[in-house]
N, C-alpha and C. Protein backbone atom coordinates (compact mmCIF):
# COMPACT_ATOMS: atom_id res chain seq x y z
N UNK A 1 -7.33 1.48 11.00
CA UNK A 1 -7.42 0.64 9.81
C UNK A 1 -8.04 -0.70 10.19
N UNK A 2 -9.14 -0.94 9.29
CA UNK A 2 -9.76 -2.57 9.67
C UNK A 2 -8.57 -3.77 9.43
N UNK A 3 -8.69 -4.74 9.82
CA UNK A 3 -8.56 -6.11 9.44
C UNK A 3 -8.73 -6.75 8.59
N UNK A 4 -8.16 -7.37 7.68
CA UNK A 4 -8.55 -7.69 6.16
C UNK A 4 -9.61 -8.74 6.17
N UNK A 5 -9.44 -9.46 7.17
CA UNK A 5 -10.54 -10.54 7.39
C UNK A 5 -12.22 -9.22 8.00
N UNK A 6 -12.43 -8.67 8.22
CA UNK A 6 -13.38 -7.87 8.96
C UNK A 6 -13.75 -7.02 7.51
N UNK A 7 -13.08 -6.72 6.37
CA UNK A 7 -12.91 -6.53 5.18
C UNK A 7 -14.42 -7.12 4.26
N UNK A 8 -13.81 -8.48 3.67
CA UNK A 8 -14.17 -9.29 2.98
C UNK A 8 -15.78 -10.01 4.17
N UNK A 9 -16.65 -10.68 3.87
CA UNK A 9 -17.44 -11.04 4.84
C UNK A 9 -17.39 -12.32 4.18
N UNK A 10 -17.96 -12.33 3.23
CA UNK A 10 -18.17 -13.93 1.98
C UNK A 10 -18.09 -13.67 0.61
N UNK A 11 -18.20 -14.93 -0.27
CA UNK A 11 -18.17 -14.84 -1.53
C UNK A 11 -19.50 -14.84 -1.77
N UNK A 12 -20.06 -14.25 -2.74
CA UNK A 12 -21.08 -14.60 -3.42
C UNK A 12 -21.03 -15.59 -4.41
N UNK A 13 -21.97 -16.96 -4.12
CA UNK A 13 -21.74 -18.07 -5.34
C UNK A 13 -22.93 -17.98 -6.10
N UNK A 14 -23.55 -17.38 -7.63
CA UNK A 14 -24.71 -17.57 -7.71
C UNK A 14 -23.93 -17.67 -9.28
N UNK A 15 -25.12 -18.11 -10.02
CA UNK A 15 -25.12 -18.59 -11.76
C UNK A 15 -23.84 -17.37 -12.51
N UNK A 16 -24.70 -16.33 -12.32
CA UNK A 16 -23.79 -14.96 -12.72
C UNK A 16 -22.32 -14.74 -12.32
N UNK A 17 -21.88 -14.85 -10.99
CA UNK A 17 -20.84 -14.83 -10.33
C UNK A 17 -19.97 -15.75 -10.96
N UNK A 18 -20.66 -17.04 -10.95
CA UNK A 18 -19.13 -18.13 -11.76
C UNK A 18 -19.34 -17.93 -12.61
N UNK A 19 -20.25 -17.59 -13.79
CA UNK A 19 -20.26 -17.12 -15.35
C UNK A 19 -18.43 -15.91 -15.35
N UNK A 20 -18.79 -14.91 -14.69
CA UNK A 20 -17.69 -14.37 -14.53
C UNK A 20 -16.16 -14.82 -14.18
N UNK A 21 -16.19 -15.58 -13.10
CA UNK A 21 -15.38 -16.16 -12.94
C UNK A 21 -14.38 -16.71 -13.95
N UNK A 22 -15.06 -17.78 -14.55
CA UNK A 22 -14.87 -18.48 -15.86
C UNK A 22 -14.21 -17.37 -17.29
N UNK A 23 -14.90 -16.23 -17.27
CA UNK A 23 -14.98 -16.09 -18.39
C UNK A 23 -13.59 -14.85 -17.91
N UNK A 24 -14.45 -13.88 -16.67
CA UNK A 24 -13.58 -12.38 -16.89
C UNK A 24 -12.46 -12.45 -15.93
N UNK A 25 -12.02 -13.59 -15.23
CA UNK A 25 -11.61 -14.11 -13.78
C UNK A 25 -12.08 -13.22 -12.81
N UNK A 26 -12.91 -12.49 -12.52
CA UNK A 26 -13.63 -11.79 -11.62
C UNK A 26 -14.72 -12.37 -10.23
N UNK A 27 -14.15 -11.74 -9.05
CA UNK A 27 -14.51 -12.75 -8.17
C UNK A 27 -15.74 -11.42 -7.19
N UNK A 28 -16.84 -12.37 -6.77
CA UNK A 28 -17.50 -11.56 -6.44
C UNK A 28 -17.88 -11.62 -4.56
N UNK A 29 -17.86 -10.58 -4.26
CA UNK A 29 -17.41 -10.47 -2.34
C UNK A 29 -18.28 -9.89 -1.90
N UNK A 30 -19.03 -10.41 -0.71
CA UNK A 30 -19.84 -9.32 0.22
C UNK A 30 -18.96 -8.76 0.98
N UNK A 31 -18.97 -7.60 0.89
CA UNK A 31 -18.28 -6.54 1.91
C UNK A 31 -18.73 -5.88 2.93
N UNK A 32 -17.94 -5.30 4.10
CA UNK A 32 -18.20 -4.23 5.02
C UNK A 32 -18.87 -3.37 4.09
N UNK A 33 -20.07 -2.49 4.79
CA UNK A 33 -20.64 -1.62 4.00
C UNK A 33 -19.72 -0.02 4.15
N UNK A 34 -18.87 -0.41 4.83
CA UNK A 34 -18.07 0.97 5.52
C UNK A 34 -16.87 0.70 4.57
N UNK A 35 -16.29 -0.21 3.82
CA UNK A 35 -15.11 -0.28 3.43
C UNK A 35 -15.08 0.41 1.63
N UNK A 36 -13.81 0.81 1.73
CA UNK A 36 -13.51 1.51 -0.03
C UNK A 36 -13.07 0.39 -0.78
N UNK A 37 -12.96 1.04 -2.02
CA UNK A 37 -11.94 -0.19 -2.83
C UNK A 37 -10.59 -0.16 -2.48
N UNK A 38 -10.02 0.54 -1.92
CA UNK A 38 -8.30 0.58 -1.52
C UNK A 38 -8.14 -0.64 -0.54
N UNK A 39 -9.36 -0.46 0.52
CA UNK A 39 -9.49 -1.46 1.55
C UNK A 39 -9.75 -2.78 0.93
N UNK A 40 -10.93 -3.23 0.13
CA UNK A 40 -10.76 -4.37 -0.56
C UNK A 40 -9.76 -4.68 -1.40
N UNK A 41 -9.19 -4.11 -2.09
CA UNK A 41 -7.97 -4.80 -3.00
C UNK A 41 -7.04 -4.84 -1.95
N UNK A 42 -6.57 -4.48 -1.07
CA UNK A 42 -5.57 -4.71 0.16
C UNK A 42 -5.92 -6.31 0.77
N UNK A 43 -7.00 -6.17 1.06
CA UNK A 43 -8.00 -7.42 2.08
C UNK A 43 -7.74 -8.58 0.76
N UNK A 44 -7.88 -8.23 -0.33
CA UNK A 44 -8.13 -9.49 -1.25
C UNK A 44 -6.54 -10.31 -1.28
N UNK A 45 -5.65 -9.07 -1.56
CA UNK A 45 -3.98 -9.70 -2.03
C UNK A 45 -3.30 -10.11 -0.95
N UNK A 46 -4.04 -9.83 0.20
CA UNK A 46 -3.39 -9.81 1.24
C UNK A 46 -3.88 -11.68 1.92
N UNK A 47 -4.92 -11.73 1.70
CA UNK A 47 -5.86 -13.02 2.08
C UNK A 47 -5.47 -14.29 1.15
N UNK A 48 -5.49 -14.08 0.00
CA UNK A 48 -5.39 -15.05 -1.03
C UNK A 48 -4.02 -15.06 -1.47
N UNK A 49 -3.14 -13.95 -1.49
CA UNK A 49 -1.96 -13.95 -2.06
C UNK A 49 -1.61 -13.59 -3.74
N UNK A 50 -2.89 -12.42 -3.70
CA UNK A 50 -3.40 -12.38 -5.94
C UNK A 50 -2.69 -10.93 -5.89
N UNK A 51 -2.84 -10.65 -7.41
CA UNK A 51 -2.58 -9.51 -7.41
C UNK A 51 -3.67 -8.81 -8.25
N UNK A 52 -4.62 -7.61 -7.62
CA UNK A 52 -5.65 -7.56 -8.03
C UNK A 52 -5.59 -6.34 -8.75
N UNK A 53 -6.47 -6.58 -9.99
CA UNK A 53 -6.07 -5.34 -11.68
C UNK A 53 -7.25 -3.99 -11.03
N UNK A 54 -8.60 -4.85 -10.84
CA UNK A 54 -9.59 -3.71 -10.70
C UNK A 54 -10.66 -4.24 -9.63
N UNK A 55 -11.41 -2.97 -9.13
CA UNK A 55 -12.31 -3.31 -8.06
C UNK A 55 -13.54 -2.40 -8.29
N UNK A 56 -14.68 -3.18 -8.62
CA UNK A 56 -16.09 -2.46 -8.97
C UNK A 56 -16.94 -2.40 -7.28
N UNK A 57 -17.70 -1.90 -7.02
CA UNK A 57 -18.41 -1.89 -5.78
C UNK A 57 -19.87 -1.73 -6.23
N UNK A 58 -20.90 -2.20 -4.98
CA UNK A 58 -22.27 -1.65 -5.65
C UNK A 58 -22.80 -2.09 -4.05
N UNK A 59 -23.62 -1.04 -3.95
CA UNK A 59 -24.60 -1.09 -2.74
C UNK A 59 -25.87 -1.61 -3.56
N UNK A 60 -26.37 -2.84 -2.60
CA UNK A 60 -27.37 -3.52 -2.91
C UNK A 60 -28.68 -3.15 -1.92
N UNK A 61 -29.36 -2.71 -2.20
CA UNK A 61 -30.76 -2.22 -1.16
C UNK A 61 -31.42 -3.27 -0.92
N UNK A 62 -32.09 -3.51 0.41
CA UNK A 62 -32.65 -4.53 0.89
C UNK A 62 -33.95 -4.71 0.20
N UNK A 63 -34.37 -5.86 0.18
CA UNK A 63 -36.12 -5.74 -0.80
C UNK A 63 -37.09 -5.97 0.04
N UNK A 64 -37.88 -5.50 -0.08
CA UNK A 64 -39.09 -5.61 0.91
C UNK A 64 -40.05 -6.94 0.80
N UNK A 65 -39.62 -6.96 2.18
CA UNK A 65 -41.19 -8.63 2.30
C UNK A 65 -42.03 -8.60 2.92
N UNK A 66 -42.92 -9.25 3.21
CA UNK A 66 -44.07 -9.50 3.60
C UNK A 66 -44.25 -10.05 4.26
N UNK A 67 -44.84 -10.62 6.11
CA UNK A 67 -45.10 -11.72 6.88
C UNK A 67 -46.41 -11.27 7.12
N UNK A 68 -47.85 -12.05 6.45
CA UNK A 68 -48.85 -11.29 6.90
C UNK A 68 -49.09 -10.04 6.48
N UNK A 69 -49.78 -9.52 7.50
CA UNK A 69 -50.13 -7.93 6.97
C UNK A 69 -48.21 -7.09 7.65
N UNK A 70 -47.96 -7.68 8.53
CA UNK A 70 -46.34 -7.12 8.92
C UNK A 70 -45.58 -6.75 7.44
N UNK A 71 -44.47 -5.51 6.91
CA UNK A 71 -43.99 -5.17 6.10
C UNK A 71 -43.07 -4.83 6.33
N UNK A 72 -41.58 -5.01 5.62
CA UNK A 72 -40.48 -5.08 6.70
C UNK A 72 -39.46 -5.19 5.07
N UNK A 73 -38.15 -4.61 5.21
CA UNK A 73 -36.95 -4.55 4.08
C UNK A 73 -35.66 -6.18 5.08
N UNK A 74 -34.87 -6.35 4.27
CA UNK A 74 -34.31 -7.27 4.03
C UNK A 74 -32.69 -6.40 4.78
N UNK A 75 -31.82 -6.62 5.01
CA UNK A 75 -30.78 -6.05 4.89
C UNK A 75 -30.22 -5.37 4.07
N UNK A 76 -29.87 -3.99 3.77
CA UNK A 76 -28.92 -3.92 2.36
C UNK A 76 -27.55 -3.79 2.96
N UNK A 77 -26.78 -4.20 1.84
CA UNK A 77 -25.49 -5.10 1.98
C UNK A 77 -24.64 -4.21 0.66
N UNK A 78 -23.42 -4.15 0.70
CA UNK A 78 -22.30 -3.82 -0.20
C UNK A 78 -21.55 -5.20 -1.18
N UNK A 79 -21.67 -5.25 -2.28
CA UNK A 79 -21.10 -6.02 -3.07
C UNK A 79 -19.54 -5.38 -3.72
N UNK A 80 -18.40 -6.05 -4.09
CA UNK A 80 -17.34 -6.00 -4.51
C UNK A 80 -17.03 -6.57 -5.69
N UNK A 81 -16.99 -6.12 -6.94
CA UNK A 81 -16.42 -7.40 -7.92
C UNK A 81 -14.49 -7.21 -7.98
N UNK A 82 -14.08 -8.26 -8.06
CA UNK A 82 -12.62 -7.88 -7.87
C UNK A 82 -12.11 -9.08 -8.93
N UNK A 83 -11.38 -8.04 -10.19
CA UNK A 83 -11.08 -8.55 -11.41
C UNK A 83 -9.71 -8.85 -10.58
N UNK A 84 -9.23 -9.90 -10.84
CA UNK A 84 -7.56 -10.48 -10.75
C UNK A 84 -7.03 -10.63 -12.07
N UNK A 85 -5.48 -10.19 -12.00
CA UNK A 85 -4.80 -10.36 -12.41
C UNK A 85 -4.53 -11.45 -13.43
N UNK A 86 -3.89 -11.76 -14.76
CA UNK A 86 -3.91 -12.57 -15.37
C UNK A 86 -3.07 -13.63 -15.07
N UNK A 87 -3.60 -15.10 -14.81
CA UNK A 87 -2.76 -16.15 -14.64
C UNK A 87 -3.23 -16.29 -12.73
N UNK A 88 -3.69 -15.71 -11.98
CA UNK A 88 -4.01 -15.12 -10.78
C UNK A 88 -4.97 -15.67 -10.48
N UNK A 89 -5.71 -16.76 -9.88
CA UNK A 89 -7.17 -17.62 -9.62
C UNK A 89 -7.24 -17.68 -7.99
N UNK A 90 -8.37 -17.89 -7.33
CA UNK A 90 -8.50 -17.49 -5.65
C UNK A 90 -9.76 -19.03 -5.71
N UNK A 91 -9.01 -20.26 -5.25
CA UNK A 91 -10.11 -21.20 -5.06
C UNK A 91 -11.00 -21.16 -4.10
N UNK A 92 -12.13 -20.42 -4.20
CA UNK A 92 -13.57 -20.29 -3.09
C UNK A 92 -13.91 -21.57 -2.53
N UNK A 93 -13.93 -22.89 -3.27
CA UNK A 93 -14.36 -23.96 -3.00
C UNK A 93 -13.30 -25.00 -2.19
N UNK A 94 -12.38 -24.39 -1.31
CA UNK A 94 -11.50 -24.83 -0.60
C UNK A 94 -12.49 -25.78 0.62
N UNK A 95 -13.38 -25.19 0.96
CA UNK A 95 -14.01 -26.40 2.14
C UNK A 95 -15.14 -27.21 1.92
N UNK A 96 -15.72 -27.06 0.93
CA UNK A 96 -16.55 -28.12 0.26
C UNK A 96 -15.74 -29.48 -0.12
């Protein structure tokens, strides 16, 4: 069994992500690409102390760039959305 920290990698902060936040309390996580949702909702309640309702996942494919005539993909990476619980908030902006 992983480590709950080895779990979770980062948050994703972008326009969309806190739109959610705000609206659906849904928090959005880069994940191990090896991990399930059993493993993230464990890693999340376990880290923050929430109690988490639902867990969406999505493999994100790397996009292809360009250096020159060189042609080359990006990393692809695993995303997590993890709806919490009502009344239930996880402050991301703890070290800013």
């Amino acid at each position: 069994m992983k480590d709950s920290r080895d779990v979770l990698i980062k948050p994703v902060i972008t326009e969309n992500s806190m739109l959610k936040m705000e609206e659906n309390n849904t928090y959005t996580f880069k994940v191990a690409k090896d991990s399930n949702k059993i493993q993230i909702r464990n890693a999340v309640e376990e880290i923050f102390d929430v109690k988490v309702d639902n867990v969406n996942t999505m493999n994100m494919r790397g996009k292809k760039r360009r250096l020159g005539r060189n042609e080359g993909r990006t990393a692809s990476w695993k995303k997590a959305l993890v709806k919490l619980a009502e009344g239930d908030s996880i402050e991301i902006f703890e070290g800013l």
